[in-house]
N, C-alpha and C. Protein backbone atom coordinates (compact mmCIF):
# COMPACT_ATOMS: atom_id res chain seq x y z
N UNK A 1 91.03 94.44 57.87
CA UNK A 1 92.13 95.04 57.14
C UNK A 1 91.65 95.76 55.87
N UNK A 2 90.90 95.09 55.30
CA UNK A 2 90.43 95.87 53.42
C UNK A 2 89.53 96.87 54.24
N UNK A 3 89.07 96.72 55.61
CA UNK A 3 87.77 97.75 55.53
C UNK A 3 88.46 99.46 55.56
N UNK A 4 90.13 99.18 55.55
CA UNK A 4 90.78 100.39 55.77
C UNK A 4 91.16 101.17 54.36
N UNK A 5 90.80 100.15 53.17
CA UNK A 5 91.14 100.58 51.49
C UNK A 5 90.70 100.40 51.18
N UNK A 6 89.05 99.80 50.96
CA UNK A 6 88.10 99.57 50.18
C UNK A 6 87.12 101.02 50.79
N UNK A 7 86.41 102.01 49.60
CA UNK A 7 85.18 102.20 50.15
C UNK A 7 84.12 101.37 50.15
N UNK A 8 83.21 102.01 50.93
CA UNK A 8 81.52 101.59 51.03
C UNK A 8 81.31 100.33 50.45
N UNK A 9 81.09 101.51 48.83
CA UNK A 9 80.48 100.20 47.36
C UNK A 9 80.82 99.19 47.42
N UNK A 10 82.32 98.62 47.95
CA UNK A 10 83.23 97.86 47.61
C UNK A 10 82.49 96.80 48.98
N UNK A 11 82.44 95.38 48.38
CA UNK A 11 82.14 94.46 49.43
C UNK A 11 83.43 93.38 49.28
N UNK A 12 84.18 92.37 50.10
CA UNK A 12 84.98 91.95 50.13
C UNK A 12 85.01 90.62 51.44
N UNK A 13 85.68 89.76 51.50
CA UNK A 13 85.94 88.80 51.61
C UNK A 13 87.12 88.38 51.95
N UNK A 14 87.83 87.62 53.13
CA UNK A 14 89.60 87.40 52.82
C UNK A 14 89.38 86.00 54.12
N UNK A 15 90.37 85.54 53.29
CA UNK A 15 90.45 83.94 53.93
C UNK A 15 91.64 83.95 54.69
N UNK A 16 92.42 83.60 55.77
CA UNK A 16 93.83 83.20 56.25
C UNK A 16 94.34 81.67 55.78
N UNK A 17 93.67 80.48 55.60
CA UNK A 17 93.71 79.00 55.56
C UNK A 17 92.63 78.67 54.60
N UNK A 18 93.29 77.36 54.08
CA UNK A 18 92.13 76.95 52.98
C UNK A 18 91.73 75.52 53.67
N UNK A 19 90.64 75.19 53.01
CA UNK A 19 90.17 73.84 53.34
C UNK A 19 90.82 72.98 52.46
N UNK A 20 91.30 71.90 52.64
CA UNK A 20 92.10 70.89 52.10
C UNK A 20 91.26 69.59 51.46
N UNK A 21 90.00 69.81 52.03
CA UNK A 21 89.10 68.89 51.10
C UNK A 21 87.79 69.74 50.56
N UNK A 22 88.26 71.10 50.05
CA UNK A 22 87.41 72.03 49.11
C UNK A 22 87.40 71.33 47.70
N UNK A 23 86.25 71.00 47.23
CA UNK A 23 85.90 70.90 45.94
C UNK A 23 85.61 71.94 45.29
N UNK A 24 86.25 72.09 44.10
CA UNK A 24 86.42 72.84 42.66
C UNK A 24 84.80 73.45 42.03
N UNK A 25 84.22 74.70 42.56
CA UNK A 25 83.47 75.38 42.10
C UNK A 25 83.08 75.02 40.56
N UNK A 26 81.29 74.38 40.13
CA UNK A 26 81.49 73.61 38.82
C UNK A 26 81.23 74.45 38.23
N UNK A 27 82.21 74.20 37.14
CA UNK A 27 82.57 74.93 35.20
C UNK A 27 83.97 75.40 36.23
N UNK A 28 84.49 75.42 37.07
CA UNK A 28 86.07 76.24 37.36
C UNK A 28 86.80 75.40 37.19
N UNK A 29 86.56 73.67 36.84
CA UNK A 29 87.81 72.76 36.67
C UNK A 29 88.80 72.92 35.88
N UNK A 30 88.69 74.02 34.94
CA UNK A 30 90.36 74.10 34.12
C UNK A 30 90.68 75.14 34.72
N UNK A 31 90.65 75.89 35.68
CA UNK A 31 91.36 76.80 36.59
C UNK A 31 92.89 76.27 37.24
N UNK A 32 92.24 74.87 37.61
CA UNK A 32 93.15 74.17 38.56
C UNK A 32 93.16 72.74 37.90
N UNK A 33 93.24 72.53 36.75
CA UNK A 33 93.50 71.16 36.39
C UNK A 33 95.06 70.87 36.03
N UNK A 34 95.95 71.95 36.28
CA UNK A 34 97.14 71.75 36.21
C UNK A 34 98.52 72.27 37.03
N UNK A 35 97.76 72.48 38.05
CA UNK A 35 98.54 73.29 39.33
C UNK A 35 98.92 72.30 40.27
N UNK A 36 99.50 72.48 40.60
CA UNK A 36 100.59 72.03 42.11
C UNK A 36 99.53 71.54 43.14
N UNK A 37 99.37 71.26 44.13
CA UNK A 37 98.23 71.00 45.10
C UNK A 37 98.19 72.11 45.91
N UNK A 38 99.41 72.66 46.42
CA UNK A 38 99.27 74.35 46.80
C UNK A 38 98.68 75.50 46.34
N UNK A 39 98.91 75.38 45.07
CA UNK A 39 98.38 76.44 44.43
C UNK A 39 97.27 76.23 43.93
N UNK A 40 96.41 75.18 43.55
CA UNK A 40 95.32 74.24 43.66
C UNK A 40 94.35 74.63 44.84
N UNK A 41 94.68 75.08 45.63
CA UNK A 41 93.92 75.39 47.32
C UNK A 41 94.21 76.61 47.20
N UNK A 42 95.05 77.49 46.91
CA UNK A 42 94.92 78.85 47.12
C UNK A 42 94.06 79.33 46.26
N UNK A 43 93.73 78.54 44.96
CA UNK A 43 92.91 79.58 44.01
C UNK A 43 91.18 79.26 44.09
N UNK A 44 91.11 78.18 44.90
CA UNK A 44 90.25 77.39 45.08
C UNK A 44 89.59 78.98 46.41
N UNK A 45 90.47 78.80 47.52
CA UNK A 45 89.97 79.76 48.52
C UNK A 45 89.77 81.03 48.07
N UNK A 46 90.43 81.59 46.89
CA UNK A 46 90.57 82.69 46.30
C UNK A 46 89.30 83.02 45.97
N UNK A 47 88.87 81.86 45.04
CA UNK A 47 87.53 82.11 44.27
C UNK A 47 86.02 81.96 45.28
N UNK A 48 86.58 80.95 46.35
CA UNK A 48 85.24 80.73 47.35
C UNK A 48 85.30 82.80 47.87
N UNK A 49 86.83 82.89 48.79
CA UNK A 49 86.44 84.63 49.02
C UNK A 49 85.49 85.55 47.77
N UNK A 50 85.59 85.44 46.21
CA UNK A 50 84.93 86.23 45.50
C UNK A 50 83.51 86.01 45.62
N UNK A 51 83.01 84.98 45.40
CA UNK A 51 81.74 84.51 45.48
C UNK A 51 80.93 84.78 47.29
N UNK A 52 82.00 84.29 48.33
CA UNK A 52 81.62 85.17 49.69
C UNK A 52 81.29 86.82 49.32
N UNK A 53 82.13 87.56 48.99
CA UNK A 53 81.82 88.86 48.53
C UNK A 53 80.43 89.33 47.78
N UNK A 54 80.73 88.58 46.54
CA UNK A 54 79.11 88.70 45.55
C UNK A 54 78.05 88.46 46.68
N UNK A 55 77.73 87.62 47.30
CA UNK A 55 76.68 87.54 48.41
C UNK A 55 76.95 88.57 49.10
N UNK A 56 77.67 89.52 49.85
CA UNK A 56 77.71 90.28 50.54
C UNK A 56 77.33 91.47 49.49
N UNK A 57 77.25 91.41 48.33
CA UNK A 57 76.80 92.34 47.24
C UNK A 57 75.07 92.08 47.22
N UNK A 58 75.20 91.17 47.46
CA UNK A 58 73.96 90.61 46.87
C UNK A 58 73.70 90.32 45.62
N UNK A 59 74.39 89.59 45.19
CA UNK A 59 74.55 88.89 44.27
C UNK A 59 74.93 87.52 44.07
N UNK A 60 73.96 86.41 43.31
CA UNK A 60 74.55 85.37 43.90
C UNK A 60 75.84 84.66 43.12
N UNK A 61 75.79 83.76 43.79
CA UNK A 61 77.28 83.04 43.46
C UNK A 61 77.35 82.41 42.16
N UNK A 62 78.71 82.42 41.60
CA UNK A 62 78.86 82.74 40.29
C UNK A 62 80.19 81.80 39.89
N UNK A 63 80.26 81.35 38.82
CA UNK A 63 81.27 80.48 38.23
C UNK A 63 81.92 82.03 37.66
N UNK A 64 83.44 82.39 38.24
CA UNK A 64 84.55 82.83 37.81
C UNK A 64 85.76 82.50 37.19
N UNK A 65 85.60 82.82 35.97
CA UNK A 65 86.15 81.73 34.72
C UNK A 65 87.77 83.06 34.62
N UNK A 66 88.37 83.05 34.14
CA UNK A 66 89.73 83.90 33.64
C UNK A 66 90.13 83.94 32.32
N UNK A 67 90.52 85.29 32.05
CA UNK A 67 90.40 85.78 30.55
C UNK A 67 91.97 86.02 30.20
N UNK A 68 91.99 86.56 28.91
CA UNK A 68 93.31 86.11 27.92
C UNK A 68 93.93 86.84 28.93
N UNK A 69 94.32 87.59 30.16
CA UNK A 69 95.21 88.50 30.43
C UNK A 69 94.75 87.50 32.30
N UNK A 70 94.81 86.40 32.21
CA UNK A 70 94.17 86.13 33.32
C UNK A 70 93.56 86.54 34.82
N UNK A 71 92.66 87.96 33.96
CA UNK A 71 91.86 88.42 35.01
C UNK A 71 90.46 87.50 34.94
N UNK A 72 90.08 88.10 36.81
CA UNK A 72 89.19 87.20 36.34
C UNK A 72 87.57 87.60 35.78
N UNK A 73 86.73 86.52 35.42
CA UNK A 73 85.49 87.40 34.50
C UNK A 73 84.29 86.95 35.38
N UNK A 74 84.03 88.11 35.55
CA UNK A 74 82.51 88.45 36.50
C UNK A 74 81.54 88.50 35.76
N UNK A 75 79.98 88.26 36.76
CA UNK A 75 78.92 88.41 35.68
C UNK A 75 78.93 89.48 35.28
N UNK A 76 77.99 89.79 34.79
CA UNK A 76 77.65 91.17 34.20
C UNK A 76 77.21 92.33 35.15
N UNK A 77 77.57 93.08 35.21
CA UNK A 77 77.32 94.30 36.26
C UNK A 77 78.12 94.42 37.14
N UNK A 78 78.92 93.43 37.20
CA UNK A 78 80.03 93.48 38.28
C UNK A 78 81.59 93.45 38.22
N UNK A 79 82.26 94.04 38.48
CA UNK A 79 83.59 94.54 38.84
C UNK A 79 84.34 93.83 40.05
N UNK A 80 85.21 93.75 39.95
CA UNK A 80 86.46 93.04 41.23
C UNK A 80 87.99 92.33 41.03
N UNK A 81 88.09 92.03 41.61
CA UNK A 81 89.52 91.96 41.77
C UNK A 81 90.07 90.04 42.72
N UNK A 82 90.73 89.89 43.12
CA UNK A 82 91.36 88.44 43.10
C UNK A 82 92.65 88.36 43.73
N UNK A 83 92.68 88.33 45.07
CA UNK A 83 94.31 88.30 44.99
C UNK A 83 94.47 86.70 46.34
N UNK A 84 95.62 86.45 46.02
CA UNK A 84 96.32 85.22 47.14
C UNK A 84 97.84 85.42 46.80
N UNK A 85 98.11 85.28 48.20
CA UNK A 85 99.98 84.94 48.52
C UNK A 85 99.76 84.20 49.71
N UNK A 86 101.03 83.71 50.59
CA UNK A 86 101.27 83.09 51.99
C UNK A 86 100.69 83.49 52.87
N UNK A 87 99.75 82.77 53.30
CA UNK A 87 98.90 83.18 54.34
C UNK A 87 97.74 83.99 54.02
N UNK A 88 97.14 84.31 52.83
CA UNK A 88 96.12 85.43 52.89
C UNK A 88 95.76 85.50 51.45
N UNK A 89 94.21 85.41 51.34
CA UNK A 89 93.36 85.13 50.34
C UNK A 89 92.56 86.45 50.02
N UNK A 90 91.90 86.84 49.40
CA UNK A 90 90.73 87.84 49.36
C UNK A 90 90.43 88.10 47.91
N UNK A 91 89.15 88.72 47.98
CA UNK A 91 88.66 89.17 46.82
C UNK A 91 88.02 90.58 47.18
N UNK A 92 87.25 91.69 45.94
CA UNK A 92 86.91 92.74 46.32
C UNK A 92 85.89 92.59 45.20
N UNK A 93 84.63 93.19 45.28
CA UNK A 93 83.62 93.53 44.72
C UNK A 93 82.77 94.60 44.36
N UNK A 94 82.36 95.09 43.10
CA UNK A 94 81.49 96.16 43.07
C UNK A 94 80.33 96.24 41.97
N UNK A 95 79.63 97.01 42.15
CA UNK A 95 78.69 97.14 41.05
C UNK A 95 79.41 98.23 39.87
N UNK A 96 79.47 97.44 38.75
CA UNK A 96 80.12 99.04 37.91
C UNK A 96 79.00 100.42 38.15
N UNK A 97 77.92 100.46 38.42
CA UNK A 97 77.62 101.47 38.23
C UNK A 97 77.81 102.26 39.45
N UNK A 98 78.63 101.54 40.48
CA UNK A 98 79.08 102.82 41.34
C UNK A 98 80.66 102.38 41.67
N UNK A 99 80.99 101.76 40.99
CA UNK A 99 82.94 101.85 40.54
C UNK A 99 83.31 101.34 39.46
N UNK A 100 83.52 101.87 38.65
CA UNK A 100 84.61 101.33 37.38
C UNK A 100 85.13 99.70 37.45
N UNK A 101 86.10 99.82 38.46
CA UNK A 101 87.31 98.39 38.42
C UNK A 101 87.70 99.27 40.25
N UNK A 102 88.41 97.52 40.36
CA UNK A 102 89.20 97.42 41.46
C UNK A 102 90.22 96.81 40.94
N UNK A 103 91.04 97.26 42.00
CA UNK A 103 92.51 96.16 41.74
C UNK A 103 92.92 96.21 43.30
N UNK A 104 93.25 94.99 43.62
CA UNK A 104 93.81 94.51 44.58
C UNK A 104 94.48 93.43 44.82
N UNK A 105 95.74 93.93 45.55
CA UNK A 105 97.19 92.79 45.63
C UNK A 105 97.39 92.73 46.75
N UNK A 106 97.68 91.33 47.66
CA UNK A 106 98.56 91.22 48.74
C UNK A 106 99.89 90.88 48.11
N UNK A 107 100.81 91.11 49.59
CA UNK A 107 102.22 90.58 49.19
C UNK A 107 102.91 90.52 50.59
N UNK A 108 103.58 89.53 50.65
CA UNK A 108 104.36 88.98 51.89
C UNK A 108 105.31 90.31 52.46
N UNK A 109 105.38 91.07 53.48
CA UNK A 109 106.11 91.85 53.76
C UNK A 109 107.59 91.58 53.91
N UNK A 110 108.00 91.42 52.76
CA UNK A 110 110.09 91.11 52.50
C UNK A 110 109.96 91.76 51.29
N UNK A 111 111.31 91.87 51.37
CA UNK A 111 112.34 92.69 49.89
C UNK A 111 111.89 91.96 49.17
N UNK A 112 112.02 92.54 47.76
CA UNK A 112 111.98 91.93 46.33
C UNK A 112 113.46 91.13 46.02
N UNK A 113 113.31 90.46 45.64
CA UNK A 113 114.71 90.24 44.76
C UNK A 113 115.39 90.91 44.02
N UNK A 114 116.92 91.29 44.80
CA UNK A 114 117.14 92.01 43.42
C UNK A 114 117.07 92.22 42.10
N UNK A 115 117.12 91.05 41.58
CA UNK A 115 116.55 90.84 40.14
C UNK A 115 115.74 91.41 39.31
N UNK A 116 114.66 91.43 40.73
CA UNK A 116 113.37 91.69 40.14
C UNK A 116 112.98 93.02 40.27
N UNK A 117 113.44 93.95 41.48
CA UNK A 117 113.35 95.29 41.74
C UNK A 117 113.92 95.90 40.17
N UNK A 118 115.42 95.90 39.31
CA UNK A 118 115.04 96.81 38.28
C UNK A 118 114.24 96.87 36.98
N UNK A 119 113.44 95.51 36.95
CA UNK A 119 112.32 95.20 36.11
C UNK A 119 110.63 95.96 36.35
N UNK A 120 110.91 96.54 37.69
CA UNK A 120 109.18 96.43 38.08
C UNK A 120 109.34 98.03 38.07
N UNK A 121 110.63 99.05 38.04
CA UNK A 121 110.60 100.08 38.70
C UNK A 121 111.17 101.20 37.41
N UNK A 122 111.16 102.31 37.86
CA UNK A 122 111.08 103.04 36.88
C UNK A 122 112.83 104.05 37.60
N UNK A 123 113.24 105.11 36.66
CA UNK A 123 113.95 105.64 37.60
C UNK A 123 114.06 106.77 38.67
N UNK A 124 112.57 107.33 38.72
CA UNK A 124 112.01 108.09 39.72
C UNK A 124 111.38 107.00 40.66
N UNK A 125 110.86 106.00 40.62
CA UNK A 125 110.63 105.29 41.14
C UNK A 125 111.82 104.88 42.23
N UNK A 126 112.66 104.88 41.61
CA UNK A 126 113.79 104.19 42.26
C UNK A 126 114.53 105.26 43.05
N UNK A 127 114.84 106.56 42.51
CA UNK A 127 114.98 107.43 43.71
C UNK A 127 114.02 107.49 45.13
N UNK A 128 112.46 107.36 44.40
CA UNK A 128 111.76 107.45 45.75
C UNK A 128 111.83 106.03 46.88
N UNK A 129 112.49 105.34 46.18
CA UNK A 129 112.95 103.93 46.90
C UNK A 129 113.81 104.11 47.85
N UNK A 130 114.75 104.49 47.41
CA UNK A 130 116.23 105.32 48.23
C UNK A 130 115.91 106.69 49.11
N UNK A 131 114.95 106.78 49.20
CA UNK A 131 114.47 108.66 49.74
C UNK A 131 113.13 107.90 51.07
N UNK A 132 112.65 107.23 50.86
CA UNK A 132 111.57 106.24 51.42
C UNK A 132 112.34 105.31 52.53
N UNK A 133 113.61 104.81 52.62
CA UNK A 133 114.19 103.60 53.02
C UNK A 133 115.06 104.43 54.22
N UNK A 134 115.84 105.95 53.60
CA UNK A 134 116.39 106.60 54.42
C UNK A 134 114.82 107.16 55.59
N UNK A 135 114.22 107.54 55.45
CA UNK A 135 113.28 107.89 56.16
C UNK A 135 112.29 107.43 56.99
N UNK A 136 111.68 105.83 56.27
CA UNK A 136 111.02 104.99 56.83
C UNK A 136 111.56 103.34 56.64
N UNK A 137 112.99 103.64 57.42
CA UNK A 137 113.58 102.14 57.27
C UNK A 137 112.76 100.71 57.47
N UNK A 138 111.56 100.74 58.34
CA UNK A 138 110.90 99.11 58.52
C UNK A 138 110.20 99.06 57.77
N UNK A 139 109.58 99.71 56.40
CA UNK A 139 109.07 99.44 55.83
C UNK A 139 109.74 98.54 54.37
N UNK A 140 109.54 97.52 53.69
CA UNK A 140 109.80 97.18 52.80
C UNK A 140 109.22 97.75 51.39
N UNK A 141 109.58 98.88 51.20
CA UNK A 141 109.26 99.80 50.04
C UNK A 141 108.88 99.56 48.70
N UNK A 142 109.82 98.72 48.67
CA UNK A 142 110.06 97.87 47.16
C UNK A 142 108.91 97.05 46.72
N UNK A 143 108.88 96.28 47.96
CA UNK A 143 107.84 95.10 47.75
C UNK A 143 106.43 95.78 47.76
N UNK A 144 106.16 97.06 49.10
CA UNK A 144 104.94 97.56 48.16
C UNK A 144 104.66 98.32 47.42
N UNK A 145 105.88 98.77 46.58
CA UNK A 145 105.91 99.74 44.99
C UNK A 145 105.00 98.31 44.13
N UNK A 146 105.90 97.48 43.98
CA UNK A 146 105.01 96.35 43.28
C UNK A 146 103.93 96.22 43.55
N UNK A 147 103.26 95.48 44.70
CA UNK A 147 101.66 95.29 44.75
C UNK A 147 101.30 96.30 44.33
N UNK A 148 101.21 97.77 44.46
CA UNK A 148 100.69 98.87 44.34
C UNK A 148 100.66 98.74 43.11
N UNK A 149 102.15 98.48 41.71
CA UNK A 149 101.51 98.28 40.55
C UNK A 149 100.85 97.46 40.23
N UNK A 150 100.94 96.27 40.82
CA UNK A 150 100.26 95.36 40.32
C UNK A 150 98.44 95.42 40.68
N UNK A 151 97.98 96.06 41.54
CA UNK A 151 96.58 96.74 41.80
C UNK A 151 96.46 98.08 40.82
N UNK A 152 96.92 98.30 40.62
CA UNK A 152 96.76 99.79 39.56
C UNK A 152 96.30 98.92 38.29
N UNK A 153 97.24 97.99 37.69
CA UNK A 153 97.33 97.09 36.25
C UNK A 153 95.87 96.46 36.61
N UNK A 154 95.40 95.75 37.77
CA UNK A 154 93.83 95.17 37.87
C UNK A 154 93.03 96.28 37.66
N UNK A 155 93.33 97.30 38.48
CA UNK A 155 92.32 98.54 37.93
C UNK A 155 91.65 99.10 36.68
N UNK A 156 93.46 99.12 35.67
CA UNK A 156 93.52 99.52 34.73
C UNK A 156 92.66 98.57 33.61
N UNK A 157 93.52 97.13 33.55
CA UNK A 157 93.04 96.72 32.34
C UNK A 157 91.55 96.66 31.93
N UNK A 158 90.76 96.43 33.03
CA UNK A 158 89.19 96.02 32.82
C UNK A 158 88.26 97.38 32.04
N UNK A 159 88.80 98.12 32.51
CA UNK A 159 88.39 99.81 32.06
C UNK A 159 89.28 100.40 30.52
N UNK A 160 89.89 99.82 30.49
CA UNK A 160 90.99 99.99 28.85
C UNK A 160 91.41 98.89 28.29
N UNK A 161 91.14 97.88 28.39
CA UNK A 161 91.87 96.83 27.69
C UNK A 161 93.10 96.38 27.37
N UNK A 162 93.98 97.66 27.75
CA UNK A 162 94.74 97.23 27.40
C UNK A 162 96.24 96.35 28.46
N UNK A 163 97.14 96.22 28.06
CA UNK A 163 98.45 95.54 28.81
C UNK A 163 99.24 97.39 29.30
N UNK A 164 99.19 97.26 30.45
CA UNK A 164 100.03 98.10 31.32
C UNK A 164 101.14 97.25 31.78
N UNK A 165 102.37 97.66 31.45
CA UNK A 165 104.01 97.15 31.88
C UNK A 165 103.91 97.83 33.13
N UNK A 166 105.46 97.19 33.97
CA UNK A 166 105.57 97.72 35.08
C UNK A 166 106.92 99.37 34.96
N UNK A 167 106.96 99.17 34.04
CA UNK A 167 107.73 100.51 33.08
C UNK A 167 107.30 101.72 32.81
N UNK A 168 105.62 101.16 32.27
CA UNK A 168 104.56 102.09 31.93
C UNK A 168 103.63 103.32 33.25
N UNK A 169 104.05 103.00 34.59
CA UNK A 169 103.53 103.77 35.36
C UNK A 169 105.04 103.96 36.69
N UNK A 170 104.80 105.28 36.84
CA UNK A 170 105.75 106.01 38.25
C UNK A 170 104.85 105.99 39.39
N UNK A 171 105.77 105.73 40.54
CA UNK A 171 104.60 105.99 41.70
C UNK A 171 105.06 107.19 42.30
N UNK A 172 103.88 107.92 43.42
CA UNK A 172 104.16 108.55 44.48
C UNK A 172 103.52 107.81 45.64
N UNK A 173 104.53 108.02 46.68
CA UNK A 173 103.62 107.28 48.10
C UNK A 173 103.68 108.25 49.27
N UNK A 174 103.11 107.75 50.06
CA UNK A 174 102.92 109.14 51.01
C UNK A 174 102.87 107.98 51.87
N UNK A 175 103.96 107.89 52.86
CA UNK A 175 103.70 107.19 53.87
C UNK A 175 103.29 107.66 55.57
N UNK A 176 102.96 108.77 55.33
CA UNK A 176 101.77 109.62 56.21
C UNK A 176 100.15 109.29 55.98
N UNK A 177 99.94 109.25 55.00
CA UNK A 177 98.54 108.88 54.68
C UNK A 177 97.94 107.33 54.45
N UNK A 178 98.99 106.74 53.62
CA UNK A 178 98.91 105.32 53.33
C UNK A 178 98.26 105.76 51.75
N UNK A 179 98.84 106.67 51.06
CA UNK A 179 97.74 106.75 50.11
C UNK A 179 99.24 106.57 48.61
N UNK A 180 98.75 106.00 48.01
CA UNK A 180 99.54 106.16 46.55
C UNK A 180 98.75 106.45 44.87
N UNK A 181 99.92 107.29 44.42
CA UNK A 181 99.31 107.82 42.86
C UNK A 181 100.69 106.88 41.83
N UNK A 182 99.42 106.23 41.13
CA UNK A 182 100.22 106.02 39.87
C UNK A 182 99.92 106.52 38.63
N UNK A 183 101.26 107.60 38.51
CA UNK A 183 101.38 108.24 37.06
C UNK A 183 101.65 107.49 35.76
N UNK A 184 100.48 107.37 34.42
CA UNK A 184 100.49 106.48 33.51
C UNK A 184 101.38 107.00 32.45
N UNK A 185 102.66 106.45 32.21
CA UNK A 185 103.67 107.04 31.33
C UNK A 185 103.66 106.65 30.10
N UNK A 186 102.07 106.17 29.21
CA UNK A 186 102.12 105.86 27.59
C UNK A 186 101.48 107.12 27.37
N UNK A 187 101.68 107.52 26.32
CA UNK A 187 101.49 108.71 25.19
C UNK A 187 100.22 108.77 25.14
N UNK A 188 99.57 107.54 24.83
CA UNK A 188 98.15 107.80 24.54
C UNK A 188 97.70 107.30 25.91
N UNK A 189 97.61 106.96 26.94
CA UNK A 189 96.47 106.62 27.76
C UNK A 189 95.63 107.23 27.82
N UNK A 190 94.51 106.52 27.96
CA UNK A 190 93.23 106.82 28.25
C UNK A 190 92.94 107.70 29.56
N UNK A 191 93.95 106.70 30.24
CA UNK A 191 93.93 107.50 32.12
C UNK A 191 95.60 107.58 32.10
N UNK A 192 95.52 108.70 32.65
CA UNK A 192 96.91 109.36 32.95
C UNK A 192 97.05 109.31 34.05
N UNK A 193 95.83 108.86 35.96
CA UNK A 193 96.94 108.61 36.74
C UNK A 193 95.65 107.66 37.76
N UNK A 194 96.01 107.01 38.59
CA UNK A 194 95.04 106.25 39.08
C UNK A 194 95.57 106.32 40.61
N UNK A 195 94.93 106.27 41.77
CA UNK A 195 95.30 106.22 42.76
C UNK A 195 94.69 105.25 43.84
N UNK A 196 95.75 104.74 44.98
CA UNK A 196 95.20 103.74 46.03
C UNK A 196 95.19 103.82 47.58
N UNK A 197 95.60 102.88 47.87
CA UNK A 197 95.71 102.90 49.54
C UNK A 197 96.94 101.54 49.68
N UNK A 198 97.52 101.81 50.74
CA UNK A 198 98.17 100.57 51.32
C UNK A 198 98.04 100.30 52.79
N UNK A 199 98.32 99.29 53.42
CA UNK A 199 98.51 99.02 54.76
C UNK A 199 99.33 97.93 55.07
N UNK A 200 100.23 97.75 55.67
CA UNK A 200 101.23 96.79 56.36
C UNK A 200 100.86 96.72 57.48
N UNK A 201 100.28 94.78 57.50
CA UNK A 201 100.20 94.71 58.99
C UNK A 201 100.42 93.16 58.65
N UNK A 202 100.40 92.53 59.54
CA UNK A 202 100.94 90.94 60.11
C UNK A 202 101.28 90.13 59.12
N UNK A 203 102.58 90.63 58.92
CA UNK A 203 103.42 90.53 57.96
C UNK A 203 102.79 90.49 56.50
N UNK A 204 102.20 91.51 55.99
CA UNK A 204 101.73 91.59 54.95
C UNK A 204 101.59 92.89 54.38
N UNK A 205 101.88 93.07 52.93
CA UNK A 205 101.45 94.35 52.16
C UNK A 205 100.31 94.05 51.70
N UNK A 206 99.23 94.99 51.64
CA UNK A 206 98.11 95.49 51.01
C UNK A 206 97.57 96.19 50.32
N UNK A 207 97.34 96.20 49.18
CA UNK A 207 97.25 97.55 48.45
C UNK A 207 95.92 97.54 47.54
N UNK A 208 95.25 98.57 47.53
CA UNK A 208 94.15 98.21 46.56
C UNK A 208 93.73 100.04 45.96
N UNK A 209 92.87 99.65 44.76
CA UNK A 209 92.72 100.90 43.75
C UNK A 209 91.26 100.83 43.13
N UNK A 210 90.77 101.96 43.62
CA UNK A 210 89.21 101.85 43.31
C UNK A 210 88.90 102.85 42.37
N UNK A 211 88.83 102.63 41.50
CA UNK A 211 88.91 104.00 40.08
C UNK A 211 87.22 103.93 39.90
């Protein structure tokens, strides 16, 4: 599945099931010293997929600790990304000197909550929601406007530092190509637009951004 949105550089990793008697990668015990037992195993498989990856980099395996914006922190020279939901784990990897940042999100293929759709979306956003739904009804639009930001924001922060809202960027999607642009709507950004890939398949959104 990632081998369809990751290039080349990019090495990667993705789990379906976790092991239930996985021990806690040492120095990662405050990762999970206060989680649920579910979520305890997903971050656990999360982090075994990153470290699978780094070896597929060639690089070896590495205590992945998480920073004030809880991304997570790679050795030195290296770039990637972190994602888990229901059913599906992965990580993505690179050398900065032949990619910047990744960002990559899964997400369960269902609607957002309403709730939550006018928090994440913008109001061009939201026309192309309504223009997207008439045209490509089985797709759940909404839900991958989000991952898509939320892989843009992994992209973004590691390369600028700073906090990207879900306010702060418009999308375009092209659901001919599988390809999406997110336009950066602060005054000053650094980067004004970043772009990805998506794919929906067994019951899942995918989205990832290789700047």
């Amino acid at each position: 599945m990632l081998d369809q949105l990751l290039p080349h550089p990019v090495r990667f990793a993705v789990a379906y099931s976790d092991d239930p008697d996985e021990a806690c990668y040492p120095g990662e015990e405050a990762l999970v010293a206060s989680t649920a037992p579910g979520r305890r195993r997903e971050i656990l498989t999360a982090r075994r997929c990153a470290r699978e990856a780094l070896l597929a980099l060639g690089h070896a395996p590495a205590m992945i600790l998480r920073g004030p914006r809880r991304e997570p922190l790679w050795p030195a020279g290296i770039t990637g990304s972190i994602t888990h939901c229901a059913g599906f784990r992965a990580a993505a990897v690179a050398r900065v000197a032949e990619v910047a940042s990744v960002g990559l999100d899964a997400e369960p293929h269902a609607p957002l909550p309403p709730r939550v759709l006018g928090a994440v979306t913008t109001a061009p956003d939201r026309d192309l929601l309504a223009r997207l739904a008439v045209t490509h009804p089985e797709t759940c639009w909404d839900r991958l406007l989000f991952s898509a930001k939320e892989s843009i924001y992994k992209a973004w922060y590691p390369v600028t530092g700073r906090w990207l809202g879900f306010e702060d960027a418009s999308l375009e999607i092209d659901p001919a190509t599988g390809d999406f642009t997110g336009h950066i709507l602060l005054d000053d950004a650094p980067i004004t637009r970043m772009t990805g890939r998506f794919l929906v398949s067994q019951g899942l959104i995918v989205t990832a951004v290789c700047h």
